[in-house]
PDB file of N, CA and C in Angstrom:
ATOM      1  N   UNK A   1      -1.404  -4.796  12.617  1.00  0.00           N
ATOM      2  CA  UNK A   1      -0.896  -3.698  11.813  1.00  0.00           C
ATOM      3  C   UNK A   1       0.546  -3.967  11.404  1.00  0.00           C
ATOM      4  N   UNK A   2       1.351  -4.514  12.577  1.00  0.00           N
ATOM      5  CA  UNK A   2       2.878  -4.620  12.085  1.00  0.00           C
ATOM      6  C   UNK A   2       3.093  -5.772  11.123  1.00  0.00           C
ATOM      7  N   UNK A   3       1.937  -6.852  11.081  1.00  0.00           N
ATOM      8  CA  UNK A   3       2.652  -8.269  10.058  1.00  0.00           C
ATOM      9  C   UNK A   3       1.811  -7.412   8.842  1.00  0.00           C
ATOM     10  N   UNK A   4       0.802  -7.115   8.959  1.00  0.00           N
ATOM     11  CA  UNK A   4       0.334  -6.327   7.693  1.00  0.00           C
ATOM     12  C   UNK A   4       1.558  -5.260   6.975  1.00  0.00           C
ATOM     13  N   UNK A   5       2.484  -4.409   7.615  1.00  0.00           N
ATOM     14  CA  UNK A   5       2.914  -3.700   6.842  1.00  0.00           C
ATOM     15  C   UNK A   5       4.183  -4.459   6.605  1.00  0.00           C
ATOM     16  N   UNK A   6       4.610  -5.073   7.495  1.00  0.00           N
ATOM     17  CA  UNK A   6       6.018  -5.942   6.940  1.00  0.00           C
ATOM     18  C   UNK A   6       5.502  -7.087   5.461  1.00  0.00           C
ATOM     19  N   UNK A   7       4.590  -7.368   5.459  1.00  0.00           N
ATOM     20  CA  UNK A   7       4.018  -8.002   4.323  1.00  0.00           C
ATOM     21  C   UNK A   7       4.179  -7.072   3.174  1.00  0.00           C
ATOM     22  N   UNK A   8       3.467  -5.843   3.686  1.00  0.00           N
ATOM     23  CA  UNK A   8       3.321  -5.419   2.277  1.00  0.00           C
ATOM     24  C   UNK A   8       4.785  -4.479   1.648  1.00  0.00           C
ATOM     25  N   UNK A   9       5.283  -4.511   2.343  1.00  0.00           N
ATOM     26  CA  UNK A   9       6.832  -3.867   2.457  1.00  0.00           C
ATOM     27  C   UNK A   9       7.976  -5.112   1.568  1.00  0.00           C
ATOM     28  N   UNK A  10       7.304  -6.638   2.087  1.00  0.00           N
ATOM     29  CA  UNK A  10       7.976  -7.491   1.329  1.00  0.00           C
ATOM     30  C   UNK A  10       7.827  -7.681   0.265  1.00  0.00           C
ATOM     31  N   UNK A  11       6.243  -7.185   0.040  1.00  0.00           N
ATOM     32  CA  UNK A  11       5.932  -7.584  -1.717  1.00  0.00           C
ATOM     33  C   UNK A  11       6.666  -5.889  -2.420  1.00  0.00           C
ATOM     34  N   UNK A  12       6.811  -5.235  -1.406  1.00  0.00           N
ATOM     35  CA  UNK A  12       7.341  -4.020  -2.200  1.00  0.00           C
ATOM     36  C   UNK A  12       8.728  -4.593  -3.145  1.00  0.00           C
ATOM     37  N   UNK A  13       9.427  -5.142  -1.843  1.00  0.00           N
ATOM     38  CA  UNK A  13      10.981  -5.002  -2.058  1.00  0.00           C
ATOM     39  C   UNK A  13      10.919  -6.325  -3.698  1.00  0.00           C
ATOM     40  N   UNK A  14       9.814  -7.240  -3.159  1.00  0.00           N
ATOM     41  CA  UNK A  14       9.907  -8.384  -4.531  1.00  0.00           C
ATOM     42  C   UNK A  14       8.994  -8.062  -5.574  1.00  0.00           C
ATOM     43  N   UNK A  15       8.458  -6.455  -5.952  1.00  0.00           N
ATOM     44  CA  UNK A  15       7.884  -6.305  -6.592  1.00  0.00           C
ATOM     45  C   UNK A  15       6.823  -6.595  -7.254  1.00  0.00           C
ATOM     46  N   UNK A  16       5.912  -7.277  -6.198  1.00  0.00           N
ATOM     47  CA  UNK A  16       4.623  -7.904  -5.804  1.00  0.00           C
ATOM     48  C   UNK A  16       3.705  -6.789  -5.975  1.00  0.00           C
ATOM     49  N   UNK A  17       3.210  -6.019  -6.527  1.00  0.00           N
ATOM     50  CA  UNK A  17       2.536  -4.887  -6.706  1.00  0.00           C
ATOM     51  C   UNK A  17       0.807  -5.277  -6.141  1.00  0.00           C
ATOM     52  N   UNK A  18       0.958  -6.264  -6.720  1.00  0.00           N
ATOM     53  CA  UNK A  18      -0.773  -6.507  -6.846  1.00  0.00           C
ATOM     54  C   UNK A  18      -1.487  -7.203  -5.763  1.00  0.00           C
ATOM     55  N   UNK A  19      -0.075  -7.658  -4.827  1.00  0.00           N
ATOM     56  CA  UNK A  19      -0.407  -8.460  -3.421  1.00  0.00           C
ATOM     57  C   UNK A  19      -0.372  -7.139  -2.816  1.00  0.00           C
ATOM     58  N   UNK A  20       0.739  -6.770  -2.878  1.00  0.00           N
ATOM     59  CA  UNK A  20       0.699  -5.353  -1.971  1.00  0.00           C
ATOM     60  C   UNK A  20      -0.759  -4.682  -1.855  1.00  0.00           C
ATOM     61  N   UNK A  21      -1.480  -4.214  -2.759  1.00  0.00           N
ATOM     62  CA  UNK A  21      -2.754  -3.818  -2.842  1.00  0.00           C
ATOM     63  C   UNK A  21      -3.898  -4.560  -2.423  1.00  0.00           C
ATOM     64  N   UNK A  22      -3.768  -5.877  -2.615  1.00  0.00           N
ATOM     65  CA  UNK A  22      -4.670  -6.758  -2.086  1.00  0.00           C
ATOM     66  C   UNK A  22      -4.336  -6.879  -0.251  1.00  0.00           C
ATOM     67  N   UNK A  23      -3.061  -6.705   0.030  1.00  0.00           N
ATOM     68  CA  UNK A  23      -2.641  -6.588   1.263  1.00  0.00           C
ATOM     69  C   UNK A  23      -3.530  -4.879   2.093  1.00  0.00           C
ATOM     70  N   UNK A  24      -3.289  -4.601   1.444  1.00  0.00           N
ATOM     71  CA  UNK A  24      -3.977  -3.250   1.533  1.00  0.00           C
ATOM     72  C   UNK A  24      -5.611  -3.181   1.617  1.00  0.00           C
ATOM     73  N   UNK A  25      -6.241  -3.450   1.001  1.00  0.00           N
ATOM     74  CA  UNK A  25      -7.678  -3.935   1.340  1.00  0.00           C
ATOM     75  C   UNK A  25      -7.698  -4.800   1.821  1.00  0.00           C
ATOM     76  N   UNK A  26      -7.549  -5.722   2.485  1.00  0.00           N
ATOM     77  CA  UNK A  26      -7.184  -7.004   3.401  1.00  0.00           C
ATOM     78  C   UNK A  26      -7.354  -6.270   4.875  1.00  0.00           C
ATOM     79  N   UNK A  27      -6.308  -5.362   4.933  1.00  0.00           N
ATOM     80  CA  UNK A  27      -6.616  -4.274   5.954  1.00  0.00           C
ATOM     81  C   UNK A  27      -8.033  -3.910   6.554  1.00  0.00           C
ATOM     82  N   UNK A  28      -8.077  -3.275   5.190  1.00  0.00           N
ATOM     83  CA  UNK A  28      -9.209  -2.385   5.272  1.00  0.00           C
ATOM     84  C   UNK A  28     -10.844  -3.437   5.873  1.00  0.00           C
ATOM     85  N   UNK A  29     -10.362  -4.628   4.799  1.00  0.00           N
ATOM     86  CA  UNK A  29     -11.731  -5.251   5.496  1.00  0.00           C
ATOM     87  C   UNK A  29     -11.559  -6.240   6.625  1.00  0.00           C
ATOM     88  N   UNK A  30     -10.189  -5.922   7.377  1.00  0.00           N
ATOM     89  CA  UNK A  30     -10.140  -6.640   8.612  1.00  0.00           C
ATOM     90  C   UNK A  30     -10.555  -5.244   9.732  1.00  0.00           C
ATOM     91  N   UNK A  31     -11.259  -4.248   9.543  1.00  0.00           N
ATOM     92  CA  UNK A  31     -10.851  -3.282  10.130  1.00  0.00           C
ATOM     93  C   UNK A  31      -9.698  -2.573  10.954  1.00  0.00           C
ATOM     94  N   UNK A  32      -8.546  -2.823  10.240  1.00  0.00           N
ATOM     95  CA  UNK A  32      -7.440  -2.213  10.675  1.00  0.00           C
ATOM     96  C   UNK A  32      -7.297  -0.780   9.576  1.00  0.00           C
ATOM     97  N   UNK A  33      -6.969   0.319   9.760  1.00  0.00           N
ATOM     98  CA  UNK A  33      -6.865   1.124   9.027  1.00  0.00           C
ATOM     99  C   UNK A  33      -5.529   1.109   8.654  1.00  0.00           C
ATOM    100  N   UNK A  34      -5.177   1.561   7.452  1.00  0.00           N
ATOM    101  CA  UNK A  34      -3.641   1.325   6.849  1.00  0.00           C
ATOM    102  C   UNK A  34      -3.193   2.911   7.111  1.00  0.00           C
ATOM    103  N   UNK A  35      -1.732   2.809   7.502  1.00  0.00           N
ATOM    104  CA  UNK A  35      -1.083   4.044   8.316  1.00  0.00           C
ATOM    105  C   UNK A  35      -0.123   4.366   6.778  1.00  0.00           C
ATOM    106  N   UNK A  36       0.944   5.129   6.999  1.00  0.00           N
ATOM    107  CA  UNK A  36       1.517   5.796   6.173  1.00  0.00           C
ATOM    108  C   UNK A  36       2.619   5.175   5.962  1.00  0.00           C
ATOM    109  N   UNK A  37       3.011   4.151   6.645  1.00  0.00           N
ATOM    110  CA  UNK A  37       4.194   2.785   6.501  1.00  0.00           C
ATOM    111  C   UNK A  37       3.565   2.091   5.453  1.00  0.00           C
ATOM    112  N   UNK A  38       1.865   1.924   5.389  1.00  0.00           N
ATOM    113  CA  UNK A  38       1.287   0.630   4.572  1.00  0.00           C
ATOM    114  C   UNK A  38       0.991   1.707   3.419  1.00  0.00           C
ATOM    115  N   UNK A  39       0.973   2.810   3.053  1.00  0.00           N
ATOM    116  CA  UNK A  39       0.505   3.141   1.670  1.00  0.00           C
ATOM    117  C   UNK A  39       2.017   3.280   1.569  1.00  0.00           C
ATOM    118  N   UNK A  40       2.948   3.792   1.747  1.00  0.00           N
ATOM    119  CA  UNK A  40       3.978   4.045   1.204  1.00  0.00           C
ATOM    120  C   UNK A  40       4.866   2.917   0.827  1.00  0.00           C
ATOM    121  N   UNK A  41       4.570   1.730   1.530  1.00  0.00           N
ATOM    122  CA  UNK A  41       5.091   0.674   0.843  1.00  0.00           C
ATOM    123  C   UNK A  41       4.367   0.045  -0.107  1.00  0.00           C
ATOM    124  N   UNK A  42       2.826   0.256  -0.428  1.00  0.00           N
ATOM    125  CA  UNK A  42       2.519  -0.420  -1.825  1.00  0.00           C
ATOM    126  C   UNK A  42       2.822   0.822  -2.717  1.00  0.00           C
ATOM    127  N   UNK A  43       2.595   2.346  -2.324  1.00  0.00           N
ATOM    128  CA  UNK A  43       2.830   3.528  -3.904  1.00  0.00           C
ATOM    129  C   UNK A  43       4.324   2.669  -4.221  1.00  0.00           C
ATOM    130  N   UNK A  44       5.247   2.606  -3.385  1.00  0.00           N
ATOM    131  CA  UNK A  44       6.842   2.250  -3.910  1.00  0.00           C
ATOM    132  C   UNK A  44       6.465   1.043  -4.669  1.00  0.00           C
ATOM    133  N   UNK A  45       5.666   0.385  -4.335  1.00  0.00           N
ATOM    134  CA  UNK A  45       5.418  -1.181  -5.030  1.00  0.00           C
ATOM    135  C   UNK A  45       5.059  -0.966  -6.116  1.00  0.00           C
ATOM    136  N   UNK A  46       3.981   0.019  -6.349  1.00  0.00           N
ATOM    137  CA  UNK A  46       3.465   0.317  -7.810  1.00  0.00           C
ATOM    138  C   UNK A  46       4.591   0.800  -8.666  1.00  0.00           C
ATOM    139  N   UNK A  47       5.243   2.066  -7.867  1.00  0.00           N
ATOM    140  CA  UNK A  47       6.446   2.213  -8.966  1.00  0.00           C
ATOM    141  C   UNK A  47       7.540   1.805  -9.374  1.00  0.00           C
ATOM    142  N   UNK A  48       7.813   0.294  -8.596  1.00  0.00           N
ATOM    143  CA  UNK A  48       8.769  -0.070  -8.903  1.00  0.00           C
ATOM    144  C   UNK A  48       8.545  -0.464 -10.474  1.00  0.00           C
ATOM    145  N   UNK A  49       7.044  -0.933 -10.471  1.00  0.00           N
ATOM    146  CA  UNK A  49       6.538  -1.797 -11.563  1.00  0.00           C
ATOM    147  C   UNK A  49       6.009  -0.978 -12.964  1.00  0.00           C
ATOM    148  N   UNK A  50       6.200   0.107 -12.122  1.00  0.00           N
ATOM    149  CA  UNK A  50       5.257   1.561 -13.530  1.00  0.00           C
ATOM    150  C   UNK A  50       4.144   1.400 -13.564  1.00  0.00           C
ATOM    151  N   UNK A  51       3.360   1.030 -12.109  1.00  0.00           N
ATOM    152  CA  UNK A  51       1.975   1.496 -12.245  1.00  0.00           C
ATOM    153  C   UNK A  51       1.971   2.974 -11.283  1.00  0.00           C
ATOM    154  N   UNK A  52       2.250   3.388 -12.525  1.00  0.00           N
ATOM    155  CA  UNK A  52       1.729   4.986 -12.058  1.00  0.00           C
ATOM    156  C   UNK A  52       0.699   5.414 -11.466  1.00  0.00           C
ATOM    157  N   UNK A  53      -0.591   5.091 -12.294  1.00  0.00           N
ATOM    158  CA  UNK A  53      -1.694   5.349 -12.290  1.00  0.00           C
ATOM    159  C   UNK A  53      -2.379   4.982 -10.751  1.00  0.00           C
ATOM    160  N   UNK A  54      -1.788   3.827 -10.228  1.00  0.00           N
ATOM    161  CA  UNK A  54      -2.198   3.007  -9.175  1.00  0.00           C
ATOM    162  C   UNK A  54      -1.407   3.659  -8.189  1.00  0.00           C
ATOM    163  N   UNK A  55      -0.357   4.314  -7.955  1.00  0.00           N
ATOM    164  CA  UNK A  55       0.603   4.760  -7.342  1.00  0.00           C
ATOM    165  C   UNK A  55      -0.110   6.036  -7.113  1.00  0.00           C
ATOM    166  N   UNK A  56      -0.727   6.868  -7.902  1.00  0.00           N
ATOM    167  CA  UNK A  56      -1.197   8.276  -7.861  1.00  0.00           C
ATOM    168  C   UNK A  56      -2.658   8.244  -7.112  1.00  0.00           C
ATOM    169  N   UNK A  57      -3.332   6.938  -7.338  1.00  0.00           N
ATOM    170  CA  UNK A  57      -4.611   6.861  -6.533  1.00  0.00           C
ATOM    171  C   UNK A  57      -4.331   6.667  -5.267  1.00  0.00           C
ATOM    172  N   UNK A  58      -3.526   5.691  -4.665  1.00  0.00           N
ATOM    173  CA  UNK A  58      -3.212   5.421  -3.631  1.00  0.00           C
ATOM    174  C   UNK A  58      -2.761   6.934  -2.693  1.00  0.00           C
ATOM    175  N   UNK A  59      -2.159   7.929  -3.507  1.00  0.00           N
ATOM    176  CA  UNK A  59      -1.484   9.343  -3.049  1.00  0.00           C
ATOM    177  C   UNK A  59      -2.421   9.709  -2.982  1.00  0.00           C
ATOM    178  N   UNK A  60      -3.605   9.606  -3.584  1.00  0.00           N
ATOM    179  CA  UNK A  60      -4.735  10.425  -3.254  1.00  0.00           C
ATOM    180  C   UNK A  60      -5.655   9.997  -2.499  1.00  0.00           C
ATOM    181  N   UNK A  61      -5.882   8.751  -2.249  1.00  0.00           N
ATOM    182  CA  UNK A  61      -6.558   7.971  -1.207  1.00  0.00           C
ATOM    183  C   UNK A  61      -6.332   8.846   0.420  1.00  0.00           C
ATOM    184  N   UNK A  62      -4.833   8.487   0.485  1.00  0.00           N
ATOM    185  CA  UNK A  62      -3.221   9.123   1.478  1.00  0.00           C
ATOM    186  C   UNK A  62      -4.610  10.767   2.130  1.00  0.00           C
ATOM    187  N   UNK A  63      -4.030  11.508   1.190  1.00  0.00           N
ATOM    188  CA  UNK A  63      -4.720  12.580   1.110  1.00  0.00           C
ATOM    189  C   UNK A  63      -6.424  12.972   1.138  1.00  0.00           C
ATOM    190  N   UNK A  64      -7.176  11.865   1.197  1.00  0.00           N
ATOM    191  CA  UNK A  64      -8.385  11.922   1.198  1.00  0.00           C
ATOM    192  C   UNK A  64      -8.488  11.534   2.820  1.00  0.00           C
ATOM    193  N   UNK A  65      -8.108  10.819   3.075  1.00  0.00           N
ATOM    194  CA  UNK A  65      -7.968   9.956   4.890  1.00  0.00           C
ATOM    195  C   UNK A  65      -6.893  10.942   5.665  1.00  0.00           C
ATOM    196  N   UNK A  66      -6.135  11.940   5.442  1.00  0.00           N
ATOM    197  CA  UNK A  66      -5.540  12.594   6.118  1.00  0.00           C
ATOM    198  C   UNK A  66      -4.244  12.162   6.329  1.00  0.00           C
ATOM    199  N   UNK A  67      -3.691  11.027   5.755  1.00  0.00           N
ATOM    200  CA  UNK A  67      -2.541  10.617   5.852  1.00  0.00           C
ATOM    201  C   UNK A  67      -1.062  11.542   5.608  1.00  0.00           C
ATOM    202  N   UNK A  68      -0.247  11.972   6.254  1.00  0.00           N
ATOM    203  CA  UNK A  68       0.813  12.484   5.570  1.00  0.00           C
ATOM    204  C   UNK A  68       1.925  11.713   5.918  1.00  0.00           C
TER     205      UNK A  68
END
């Protein structure tokens, strides 16, 4: 869980949007569940880049799994 979110926290900061997300299902199909450190560092990833759209699913994903 921790090299997973420092990963995806790095593609945040280098504006890696699309690793970040792939980091993110990577998760998912290693069965690790992604916590609120790992969505909040790819939504920031999306918006650094203006994917909105991808940023707003992910918030709603958040909210579908109980995440706050």
């Amino acid at each position: 869980m921790i090299s997973f979110n420092g990963a995806i926290r790095d593609c945040e900061k280098g504006r890696k949007w699309e690793q970040a997300l792939s980091l993110l299902n990577e998760m998912r199909e290693c069965g690790v569940a992604p916590n609120v450190i790992s969505f909040n560092a790819a939504v920031s990833a999306c918006e650094k880049v203006g994917e909105w759209e991808r940023a707003l699913s992910l918030l709603d994903e958040m909210h579908e799994r109980g995440i706050r």
